[in-house]
PDB file of N, CA and C in Angstrom:
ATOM      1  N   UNK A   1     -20.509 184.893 199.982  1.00  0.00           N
ATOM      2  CA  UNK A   1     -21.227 185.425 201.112  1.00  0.00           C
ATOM      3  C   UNK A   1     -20.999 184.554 202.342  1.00  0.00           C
ATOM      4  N   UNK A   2     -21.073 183.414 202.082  1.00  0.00           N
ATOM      5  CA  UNK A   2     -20.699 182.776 202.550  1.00  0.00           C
ATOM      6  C   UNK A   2     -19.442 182.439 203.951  1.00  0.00           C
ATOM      7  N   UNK A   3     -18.413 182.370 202.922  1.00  0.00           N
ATOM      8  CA  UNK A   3     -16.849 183.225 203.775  1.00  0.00           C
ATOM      9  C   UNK A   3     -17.161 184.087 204.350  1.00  0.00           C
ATOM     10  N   UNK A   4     -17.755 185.056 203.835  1.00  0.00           N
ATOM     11  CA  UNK A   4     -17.610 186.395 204.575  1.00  0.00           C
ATOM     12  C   UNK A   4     -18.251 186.439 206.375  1.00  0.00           C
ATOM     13  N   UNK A   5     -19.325 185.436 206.484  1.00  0.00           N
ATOM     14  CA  UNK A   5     -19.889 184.865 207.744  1.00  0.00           C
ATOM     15  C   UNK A   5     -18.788 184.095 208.023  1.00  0.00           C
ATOM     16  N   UNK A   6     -18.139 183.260 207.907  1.00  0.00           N
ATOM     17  CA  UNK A   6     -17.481 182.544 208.541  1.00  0.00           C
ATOM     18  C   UNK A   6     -16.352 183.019 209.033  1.00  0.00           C
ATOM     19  N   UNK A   7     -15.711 184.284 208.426  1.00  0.00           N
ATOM     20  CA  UNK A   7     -14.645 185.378 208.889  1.00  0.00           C
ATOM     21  C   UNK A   7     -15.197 186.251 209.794  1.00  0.00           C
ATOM     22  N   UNK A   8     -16.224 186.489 209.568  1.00  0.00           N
ATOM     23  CA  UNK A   8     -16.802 187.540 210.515  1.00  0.00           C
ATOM     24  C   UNK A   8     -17.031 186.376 211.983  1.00  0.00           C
ATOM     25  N   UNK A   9     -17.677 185.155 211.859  1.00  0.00           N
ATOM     26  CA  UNK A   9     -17.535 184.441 213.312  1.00  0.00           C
ATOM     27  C   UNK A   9     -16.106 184.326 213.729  1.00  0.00           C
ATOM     28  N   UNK A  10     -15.179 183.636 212.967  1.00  0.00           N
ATOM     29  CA  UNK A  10     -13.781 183.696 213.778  1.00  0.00           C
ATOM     30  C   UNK A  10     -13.627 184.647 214.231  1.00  0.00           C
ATOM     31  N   UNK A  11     -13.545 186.140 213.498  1.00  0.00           N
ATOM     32  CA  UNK A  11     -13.239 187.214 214.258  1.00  0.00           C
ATOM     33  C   UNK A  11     -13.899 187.823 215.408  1.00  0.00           C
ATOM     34  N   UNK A  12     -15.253 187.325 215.798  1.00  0.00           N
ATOM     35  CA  UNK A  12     -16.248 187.614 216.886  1.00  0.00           C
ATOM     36  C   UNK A  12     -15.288 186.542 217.634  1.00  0.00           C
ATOM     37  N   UNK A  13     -15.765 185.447 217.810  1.00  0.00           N
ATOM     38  CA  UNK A  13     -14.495 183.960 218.687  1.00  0.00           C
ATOM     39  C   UNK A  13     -13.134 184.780 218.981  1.00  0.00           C
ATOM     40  N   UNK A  14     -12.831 185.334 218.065  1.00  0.00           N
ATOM     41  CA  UNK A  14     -11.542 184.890 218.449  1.00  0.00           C
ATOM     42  C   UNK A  14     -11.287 186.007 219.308  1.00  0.00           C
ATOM     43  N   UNK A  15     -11.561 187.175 218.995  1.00  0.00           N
ATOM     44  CA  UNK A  15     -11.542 188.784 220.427  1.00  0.00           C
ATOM     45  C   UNK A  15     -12.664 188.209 221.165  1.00  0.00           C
ATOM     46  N   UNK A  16     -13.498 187.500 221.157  1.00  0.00           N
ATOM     47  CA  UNK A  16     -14.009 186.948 222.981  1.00  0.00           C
ATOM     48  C   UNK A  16     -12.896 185.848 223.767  1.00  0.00           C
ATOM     49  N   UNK A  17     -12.236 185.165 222.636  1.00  0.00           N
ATOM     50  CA  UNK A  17     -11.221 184.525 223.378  1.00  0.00           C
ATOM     51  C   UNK A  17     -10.239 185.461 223.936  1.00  0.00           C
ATOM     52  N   UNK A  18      -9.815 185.891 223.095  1.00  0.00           N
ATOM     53  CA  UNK A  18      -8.686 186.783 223.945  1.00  0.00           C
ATOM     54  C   UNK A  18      -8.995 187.852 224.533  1.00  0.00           C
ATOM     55  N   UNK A  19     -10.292 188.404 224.734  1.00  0.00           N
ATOM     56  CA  UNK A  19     -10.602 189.335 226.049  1.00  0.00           C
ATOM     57  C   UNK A  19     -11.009 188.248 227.095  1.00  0.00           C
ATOM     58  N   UNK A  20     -11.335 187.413 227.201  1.00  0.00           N
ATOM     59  CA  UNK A  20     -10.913 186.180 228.383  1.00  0.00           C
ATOM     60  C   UNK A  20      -9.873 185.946 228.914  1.00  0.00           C
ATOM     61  N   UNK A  21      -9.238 185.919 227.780  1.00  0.00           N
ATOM     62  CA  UNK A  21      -7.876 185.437 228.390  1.00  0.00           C
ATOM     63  C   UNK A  21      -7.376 186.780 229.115  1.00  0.00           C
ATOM     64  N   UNK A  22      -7.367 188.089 228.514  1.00  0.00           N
ATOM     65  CA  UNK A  22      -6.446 189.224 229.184  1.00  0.00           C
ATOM     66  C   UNK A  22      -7.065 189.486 230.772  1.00  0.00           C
ATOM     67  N   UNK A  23      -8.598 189.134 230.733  1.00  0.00           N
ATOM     68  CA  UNK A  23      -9.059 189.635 231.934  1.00  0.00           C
ATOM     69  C   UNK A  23      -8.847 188.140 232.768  1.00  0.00           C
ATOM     70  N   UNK A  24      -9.028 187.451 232.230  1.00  0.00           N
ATOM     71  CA  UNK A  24      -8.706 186.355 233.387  1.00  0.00           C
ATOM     72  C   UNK A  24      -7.481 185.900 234.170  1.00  0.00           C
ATOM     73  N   UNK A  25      -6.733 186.748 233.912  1.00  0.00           N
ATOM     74  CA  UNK A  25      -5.455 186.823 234.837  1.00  0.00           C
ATOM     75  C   UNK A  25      -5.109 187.848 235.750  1.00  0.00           C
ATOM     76  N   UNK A  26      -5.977 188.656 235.959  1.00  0.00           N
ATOM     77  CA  UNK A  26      -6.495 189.448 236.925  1.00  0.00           C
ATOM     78  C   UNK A  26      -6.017 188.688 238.190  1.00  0.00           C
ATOM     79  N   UNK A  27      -7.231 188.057 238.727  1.00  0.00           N
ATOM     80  CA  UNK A  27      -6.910 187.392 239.907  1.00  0.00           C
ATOM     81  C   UNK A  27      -5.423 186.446 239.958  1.00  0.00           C
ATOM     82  N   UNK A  28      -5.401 186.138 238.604  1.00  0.00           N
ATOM     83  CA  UNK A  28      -3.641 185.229 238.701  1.00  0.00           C
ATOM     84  C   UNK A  28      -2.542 185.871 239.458  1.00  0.00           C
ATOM     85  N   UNK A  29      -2.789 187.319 239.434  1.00  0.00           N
ATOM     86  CA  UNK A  29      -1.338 188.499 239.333  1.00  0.00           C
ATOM     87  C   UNK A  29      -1.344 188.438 241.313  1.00  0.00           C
ATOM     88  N   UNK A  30      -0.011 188.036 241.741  1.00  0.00           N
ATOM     89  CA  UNK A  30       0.314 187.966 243.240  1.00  0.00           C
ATOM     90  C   UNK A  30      -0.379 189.192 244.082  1.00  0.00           C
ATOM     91  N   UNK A  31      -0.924 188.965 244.910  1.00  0.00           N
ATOM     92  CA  UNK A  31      -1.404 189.995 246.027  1.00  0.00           C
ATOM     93  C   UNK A  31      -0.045 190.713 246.574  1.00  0.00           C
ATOM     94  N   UNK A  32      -0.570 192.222 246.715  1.00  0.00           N
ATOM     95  CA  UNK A  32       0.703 192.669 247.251  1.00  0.00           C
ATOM     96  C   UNK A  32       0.716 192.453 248.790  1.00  0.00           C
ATOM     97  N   UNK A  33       1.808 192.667 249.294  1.00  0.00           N
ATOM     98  CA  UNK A  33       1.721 192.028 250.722  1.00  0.00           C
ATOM     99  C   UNK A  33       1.382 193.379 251.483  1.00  0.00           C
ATOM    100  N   UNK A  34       0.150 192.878 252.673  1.00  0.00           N
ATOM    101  CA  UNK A  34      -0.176 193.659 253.925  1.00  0.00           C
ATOM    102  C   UNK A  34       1.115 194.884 254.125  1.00  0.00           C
ATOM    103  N   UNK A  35       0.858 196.335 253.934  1.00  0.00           N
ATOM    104  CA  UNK A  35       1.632 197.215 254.650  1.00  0.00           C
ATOM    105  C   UNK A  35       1.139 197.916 255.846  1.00  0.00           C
ATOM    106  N   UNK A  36       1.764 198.207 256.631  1.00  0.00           N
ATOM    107  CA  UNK A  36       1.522 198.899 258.026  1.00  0.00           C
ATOM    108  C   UNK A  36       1.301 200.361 257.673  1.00  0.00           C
ATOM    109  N   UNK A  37      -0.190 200.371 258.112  1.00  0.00           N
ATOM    110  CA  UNK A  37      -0.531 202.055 257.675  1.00  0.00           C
ATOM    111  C   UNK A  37       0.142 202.977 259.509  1.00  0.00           C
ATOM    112  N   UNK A  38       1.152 202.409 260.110  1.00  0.00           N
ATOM    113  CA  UNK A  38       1.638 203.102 260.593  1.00  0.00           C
ATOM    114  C   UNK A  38       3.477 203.574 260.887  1.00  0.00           C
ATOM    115  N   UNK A  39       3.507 204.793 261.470  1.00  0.00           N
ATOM    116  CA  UNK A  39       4.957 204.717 261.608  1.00  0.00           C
ATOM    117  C   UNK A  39       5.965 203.149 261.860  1.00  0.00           C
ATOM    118  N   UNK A  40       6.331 202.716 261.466  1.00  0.00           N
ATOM    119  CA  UNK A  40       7.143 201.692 261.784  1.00  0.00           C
ATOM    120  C   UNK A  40       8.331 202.192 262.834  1.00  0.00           C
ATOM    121  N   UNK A  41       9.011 203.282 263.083  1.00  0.00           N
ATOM    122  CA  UNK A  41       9.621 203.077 264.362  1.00  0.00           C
ATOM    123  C   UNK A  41       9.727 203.779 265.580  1.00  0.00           C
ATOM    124  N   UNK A  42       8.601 204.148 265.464  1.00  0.00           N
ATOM    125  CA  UNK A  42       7.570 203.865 267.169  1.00  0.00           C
ATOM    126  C   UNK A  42       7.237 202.845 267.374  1.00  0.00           C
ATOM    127  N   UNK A  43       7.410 201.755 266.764  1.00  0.00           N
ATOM    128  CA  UNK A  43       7.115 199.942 266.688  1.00  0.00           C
ATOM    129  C   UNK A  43       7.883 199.918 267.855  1.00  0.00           C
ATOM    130  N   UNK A  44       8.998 200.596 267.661  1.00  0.00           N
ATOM    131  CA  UNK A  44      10.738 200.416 268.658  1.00  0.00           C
ATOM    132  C   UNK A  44       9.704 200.085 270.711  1.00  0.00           C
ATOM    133  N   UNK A  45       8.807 201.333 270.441  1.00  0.00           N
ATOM    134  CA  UNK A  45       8.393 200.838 272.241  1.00  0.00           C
ATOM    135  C   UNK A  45       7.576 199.369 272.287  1.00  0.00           C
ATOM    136  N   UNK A  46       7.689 198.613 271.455  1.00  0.00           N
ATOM    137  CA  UNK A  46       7.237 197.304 271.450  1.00  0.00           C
ATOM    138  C   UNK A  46       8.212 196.845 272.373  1.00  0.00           C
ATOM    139  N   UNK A  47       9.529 196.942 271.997  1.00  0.00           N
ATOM    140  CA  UNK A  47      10.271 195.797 272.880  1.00  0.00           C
ATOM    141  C   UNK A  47      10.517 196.096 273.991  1.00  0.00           C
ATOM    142  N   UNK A  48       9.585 197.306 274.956  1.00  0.00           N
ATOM    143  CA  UNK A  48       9.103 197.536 276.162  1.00  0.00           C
ATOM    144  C   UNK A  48       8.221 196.464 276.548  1.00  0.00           C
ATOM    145  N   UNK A  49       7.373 195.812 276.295  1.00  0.00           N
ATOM    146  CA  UNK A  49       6.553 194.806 275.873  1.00  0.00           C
ATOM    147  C   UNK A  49       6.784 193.938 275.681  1.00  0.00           C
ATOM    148  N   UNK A  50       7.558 193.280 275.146  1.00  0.00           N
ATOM    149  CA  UNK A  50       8.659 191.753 275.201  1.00  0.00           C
ATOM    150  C   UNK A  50       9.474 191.873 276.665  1.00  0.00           C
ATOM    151  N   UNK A  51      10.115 192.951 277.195  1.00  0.00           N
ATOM    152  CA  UNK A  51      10.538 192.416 278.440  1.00  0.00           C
ATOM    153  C   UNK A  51       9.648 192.378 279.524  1.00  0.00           C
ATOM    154  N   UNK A  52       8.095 192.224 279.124  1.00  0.00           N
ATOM    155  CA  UNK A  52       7.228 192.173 280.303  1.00  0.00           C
ATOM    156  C   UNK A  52       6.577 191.309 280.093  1.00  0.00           C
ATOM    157  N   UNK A  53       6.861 190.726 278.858  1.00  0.00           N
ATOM    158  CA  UNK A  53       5.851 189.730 278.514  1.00  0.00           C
ATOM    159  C   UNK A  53       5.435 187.953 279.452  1.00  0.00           C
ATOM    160  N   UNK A  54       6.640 188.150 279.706  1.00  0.00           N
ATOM    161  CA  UNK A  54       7.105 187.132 280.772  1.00  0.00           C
ATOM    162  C   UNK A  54       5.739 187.183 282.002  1.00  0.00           C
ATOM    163  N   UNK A  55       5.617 188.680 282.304  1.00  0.00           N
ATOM    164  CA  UNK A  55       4.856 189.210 283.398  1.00  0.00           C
ATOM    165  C   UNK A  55       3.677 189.530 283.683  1.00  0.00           C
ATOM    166  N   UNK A  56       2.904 189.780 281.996  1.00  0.00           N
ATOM    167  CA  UNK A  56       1.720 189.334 281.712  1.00  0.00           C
ATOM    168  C   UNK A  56       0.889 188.341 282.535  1.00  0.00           C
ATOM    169  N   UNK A  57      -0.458 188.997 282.785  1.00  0.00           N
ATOM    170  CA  UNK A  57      -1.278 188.206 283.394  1.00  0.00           C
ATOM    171  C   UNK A  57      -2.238 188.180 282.560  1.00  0.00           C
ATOM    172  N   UNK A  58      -3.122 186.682 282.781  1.00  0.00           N
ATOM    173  CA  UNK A  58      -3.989 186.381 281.279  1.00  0.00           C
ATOM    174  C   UNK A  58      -4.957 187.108 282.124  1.00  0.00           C
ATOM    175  N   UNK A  59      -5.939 188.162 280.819  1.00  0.00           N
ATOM    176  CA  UNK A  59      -7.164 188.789 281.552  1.00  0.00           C
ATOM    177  C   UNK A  59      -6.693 190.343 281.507  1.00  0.00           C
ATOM    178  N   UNK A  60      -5.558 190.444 281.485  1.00  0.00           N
ATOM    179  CA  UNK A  60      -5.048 191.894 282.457  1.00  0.00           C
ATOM    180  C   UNK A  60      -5.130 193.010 280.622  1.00  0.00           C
ATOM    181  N   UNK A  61      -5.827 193.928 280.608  1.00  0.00           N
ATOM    182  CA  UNK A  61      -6.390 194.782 279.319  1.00  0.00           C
ATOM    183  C   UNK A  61      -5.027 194.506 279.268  1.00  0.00           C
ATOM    184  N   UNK A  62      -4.498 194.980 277.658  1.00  0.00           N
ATOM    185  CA  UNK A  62      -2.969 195.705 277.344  1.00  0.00           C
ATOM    186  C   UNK A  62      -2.876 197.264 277.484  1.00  0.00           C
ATOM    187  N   UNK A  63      -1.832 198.096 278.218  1.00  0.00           N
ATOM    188  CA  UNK A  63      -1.659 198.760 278.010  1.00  0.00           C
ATOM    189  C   UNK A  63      -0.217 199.590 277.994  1.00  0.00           C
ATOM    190  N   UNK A  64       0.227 199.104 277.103  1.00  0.00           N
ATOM    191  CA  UNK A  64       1.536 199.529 276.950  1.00  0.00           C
ATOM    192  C   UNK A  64       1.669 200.212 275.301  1.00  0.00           C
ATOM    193  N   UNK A  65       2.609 201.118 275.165  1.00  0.00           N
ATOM    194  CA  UNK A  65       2.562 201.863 274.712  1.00  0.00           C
ATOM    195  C   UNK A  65       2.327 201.313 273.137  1.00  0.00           C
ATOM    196  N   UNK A  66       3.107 200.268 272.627  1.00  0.00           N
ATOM    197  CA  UNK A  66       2.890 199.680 271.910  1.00  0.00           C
ATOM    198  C   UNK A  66       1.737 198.808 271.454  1.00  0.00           C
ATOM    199  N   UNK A  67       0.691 198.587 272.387  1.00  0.00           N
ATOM    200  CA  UNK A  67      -0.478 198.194 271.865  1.00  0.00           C
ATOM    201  C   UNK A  67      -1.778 199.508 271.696  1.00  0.00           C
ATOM    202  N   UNK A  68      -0.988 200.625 272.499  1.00  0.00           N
ATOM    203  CA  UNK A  68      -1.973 202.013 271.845  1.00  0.00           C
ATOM    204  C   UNK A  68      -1.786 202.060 270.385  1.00  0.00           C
ATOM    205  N   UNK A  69       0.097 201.901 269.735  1.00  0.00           N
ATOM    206  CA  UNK A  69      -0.193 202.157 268.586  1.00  0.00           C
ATOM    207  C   UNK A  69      -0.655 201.399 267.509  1.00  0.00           C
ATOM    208  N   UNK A  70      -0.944 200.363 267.781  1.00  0.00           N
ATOM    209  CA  UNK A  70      -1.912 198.890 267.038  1.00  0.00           C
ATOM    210  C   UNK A  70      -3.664 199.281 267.197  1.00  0.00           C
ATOM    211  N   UNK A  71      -3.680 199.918 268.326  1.00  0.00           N
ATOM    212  CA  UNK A  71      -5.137 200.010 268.423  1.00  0.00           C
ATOM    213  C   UNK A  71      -6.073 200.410 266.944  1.00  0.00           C
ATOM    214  N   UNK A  72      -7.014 199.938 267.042  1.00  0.00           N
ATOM    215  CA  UNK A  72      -7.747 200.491 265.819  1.00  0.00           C
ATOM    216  C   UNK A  72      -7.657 199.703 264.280  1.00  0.00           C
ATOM    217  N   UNK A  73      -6.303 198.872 264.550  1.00  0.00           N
ATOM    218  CA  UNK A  73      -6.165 197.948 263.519  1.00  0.00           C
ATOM    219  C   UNK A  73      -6.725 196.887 263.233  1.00  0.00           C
ATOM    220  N   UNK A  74      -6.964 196.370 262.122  1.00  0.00           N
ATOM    221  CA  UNK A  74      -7.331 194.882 261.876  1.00  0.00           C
ATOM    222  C   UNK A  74      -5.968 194.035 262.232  1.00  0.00           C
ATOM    223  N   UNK A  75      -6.808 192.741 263.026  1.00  0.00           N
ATOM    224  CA  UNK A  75      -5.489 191.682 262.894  1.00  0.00           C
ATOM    225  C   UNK A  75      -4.328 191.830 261.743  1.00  0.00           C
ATOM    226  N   UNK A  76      -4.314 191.776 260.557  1.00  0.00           N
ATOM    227  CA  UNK A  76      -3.562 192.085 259.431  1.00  0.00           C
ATOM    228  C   UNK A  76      -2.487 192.729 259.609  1.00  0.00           C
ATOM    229  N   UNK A  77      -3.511 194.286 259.505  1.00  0.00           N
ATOM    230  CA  UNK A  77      -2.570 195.564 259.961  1.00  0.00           C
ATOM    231  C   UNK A  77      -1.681 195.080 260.919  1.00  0.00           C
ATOM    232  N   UNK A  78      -2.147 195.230 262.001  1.00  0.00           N
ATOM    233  CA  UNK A  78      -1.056 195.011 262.997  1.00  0.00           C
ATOM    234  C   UNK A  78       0.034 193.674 262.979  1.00  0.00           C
ATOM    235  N   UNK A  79      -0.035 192.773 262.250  1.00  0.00           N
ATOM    236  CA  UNK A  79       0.871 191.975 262.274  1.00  0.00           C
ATOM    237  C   UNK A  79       1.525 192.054 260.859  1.00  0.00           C
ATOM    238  N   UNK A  80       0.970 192.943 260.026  1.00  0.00           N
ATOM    239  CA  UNK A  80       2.158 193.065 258.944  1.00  0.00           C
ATOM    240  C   UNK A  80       2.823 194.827 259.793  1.00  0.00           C
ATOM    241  N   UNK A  81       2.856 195.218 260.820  1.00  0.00           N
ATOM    242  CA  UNK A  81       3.406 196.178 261.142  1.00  0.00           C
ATOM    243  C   UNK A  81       4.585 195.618 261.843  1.00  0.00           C
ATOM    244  N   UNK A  82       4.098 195.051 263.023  1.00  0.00           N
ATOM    245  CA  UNK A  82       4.870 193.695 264.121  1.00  0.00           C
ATOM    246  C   UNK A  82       5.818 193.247 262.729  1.00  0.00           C
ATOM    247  N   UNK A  83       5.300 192.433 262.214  1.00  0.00           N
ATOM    248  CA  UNK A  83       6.472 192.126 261.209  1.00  0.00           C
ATOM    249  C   UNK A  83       7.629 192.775 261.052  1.00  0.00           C
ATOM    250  N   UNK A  84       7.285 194.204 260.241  1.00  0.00           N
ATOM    251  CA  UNK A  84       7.712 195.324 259.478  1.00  0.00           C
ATOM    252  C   UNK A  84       8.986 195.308 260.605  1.00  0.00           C
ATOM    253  N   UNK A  85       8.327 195.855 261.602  1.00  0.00           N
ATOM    254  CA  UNK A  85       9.423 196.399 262.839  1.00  0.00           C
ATOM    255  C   UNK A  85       9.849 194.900 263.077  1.00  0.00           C
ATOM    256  N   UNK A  86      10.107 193.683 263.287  1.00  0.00           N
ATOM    257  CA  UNK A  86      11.309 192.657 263.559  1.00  0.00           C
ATOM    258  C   UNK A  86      11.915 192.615 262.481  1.00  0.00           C
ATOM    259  N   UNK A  87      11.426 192.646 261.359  1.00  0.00           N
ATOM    260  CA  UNK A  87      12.102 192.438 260.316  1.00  0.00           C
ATOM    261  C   UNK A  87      13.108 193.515 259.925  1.00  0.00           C
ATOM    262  N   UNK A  88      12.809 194.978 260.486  1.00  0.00           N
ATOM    263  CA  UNK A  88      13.977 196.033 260.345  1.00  0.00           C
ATOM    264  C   UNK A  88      14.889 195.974 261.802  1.00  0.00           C
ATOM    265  N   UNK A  89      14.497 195.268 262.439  1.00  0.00           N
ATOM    266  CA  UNK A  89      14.955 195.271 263.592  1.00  0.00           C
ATOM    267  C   UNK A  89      14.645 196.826 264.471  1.00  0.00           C
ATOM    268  N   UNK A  90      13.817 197.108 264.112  1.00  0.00           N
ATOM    269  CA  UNK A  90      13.159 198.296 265.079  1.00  0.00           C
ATOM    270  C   UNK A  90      13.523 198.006 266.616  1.00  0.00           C
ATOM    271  N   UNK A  91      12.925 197.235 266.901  1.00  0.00           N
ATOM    272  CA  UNK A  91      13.052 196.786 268.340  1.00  0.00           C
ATOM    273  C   UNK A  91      14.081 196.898 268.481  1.00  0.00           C
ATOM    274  N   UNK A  92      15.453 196.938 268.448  1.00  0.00           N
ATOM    275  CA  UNK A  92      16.681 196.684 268.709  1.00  0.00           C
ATOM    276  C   UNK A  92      17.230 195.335 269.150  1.00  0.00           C
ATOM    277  N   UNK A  93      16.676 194.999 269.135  1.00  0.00           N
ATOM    278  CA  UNK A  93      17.282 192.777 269.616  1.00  0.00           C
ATOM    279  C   UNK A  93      17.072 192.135 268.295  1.00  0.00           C
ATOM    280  N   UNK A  94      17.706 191.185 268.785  1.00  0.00           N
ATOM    281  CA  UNK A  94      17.828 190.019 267.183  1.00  0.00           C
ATOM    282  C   UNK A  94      16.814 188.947 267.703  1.00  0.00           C
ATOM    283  N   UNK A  95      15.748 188.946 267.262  1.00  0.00           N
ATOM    284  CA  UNK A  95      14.589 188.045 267.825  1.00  0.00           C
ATOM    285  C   UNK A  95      13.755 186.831 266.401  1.00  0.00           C
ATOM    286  N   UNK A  96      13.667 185.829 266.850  1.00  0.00           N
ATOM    287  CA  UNK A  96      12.622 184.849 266.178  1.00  0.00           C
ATOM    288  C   UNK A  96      11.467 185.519 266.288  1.00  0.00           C
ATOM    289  N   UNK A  97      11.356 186.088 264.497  1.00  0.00           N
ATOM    290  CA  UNK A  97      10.242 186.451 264.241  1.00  0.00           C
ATOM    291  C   UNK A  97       9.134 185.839 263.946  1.00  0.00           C
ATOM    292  N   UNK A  98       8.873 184.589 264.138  1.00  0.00           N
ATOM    293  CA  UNK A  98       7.700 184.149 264.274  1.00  0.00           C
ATOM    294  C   UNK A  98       7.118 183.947 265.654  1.00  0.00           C
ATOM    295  N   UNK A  99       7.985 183.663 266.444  1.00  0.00           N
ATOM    296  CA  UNK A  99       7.856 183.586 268.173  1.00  0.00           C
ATOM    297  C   UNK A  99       7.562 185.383 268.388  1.00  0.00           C
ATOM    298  N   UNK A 100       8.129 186.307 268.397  1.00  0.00           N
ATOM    299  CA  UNK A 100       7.832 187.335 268.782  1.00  0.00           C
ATOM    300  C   UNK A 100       6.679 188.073 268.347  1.00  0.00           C
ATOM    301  N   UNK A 101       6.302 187.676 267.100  1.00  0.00           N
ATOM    302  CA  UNK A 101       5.113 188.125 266.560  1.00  0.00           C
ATOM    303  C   UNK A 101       3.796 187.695 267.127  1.00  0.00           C
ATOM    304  N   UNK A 102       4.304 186.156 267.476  1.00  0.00           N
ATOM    305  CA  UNK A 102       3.205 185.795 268.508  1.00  0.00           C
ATOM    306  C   UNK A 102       2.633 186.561 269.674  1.00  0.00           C
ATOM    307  N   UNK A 103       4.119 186.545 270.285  1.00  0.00           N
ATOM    308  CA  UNK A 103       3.887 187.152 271.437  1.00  0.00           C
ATOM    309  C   UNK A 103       3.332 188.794 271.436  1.00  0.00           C
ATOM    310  N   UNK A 104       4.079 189.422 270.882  1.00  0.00           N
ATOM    311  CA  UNK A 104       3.119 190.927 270.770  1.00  0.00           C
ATOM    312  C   UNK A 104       1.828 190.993 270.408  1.00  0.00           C
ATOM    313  N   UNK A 105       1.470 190.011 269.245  1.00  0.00           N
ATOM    314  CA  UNK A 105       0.245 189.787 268.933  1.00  0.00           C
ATOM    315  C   UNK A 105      -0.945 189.626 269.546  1.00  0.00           C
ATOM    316  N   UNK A 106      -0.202 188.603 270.788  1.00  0.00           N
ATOM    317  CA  UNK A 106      -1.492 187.858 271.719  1.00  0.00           C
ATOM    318  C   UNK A 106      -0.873 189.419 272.851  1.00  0.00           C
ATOM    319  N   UNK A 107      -0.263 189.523 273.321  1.00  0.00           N
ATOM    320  CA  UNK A 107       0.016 190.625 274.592  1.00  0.00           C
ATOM    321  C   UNK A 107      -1.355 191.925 273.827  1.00  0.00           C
ATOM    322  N   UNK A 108      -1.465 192.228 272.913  1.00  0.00           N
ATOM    323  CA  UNK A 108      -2.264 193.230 271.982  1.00  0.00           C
ATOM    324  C   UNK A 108      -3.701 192.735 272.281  1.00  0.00           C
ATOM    325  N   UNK A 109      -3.568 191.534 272.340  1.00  0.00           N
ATOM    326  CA  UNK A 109      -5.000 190.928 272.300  1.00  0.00           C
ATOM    327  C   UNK A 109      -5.713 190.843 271.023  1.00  0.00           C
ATOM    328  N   UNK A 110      -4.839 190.803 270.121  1.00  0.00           N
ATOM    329  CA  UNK A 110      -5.216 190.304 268.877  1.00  0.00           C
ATOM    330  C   UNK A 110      -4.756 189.306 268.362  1.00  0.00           C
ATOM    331  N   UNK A 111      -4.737 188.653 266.779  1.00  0.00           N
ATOM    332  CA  UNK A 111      -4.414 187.309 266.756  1.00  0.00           C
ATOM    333  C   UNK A 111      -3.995 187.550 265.385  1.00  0.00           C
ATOM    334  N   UNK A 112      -3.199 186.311 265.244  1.00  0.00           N
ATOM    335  CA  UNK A 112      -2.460 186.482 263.480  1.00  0.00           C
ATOM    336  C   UNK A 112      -3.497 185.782 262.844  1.00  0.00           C
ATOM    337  N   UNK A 113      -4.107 186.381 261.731  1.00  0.00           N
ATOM    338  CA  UNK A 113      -4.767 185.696 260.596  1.00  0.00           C
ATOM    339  C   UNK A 113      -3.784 184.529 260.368  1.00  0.00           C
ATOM    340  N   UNK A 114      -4.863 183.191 259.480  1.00  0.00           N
ATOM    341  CA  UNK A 114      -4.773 182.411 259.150  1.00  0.00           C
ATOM    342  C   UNK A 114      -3.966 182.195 257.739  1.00  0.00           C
ATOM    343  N   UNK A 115      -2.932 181.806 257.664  1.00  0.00           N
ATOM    344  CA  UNK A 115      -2.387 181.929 256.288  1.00  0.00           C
ATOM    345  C   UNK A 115      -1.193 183.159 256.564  1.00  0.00           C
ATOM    346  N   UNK A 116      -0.917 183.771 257.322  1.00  0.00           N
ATOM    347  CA  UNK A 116      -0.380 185.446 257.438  1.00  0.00           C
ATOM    348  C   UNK A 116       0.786 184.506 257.423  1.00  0.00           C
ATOM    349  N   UNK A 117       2.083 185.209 256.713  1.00  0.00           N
ATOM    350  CA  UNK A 117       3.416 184.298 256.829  1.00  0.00           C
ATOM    351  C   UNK A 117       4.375 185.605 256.709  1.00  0.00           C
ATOM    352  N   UNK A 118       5.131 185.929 257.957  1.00  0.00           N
ATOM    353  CA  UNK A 118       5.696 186.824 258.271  1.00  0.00           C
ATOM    354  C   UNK A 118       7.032 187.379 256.672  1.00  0.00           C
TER     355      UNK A 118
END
């Protein structure tokens, strides 16, 4: 009778161990990365916006065509979109995508999350 308790505890132990273990790697499994819940190349009138950026005045709302289509986004969104489009080269120029992301970012009047790595 004896055994028979002591088989029956391993077998209680041992499926709580390993339903621990299966669920606890949940959070282990990589985050998928930020996608742009928008068209990506209408991104393209962004680099209307890089040649003015120069011309920007601090204070002055954005309104260029490319920060209508960011509107409504979380920081995120919009800079895994910004991304999306340098990284396909939407824009049509060959640009430093971490410098340009800046810059559309702040011209938008929004800001790159902390940790965001293009």
């Amino acid at each position: 009778m004896a055994a028979n308790k002591l088989s029956t505890a391993i077998f209680v132990v041992s499926i709580l161990f390993f339903t621990t273990l299966s669920s606890a790697c949940g959070p282990c499994m990589p985050k998928p990365p930020p996608s742009c819940p928008r068209d990506t190349l209408k991104l393209g009138a962004c680099a209307d916006l890089l040649g003015g950026v120069v011309n920007l005045v601090v204070g002055t709302p954005p309104s260029s065509k490319c920060c209508s289509l960011l509107e409504g986004l979380a920081d995120l969104e919009a800079a895994a979109c910004l991304c999306t489009a340098i990284k396909a080269n939407v824009l049509g120029i060959n640009l430093n995508v971490p410098i340009t992301l800046s810059l559309l970012i702040s011209a938008c009047e929004k800001s790159i999350p902390p940790g965001f790595e293009c």
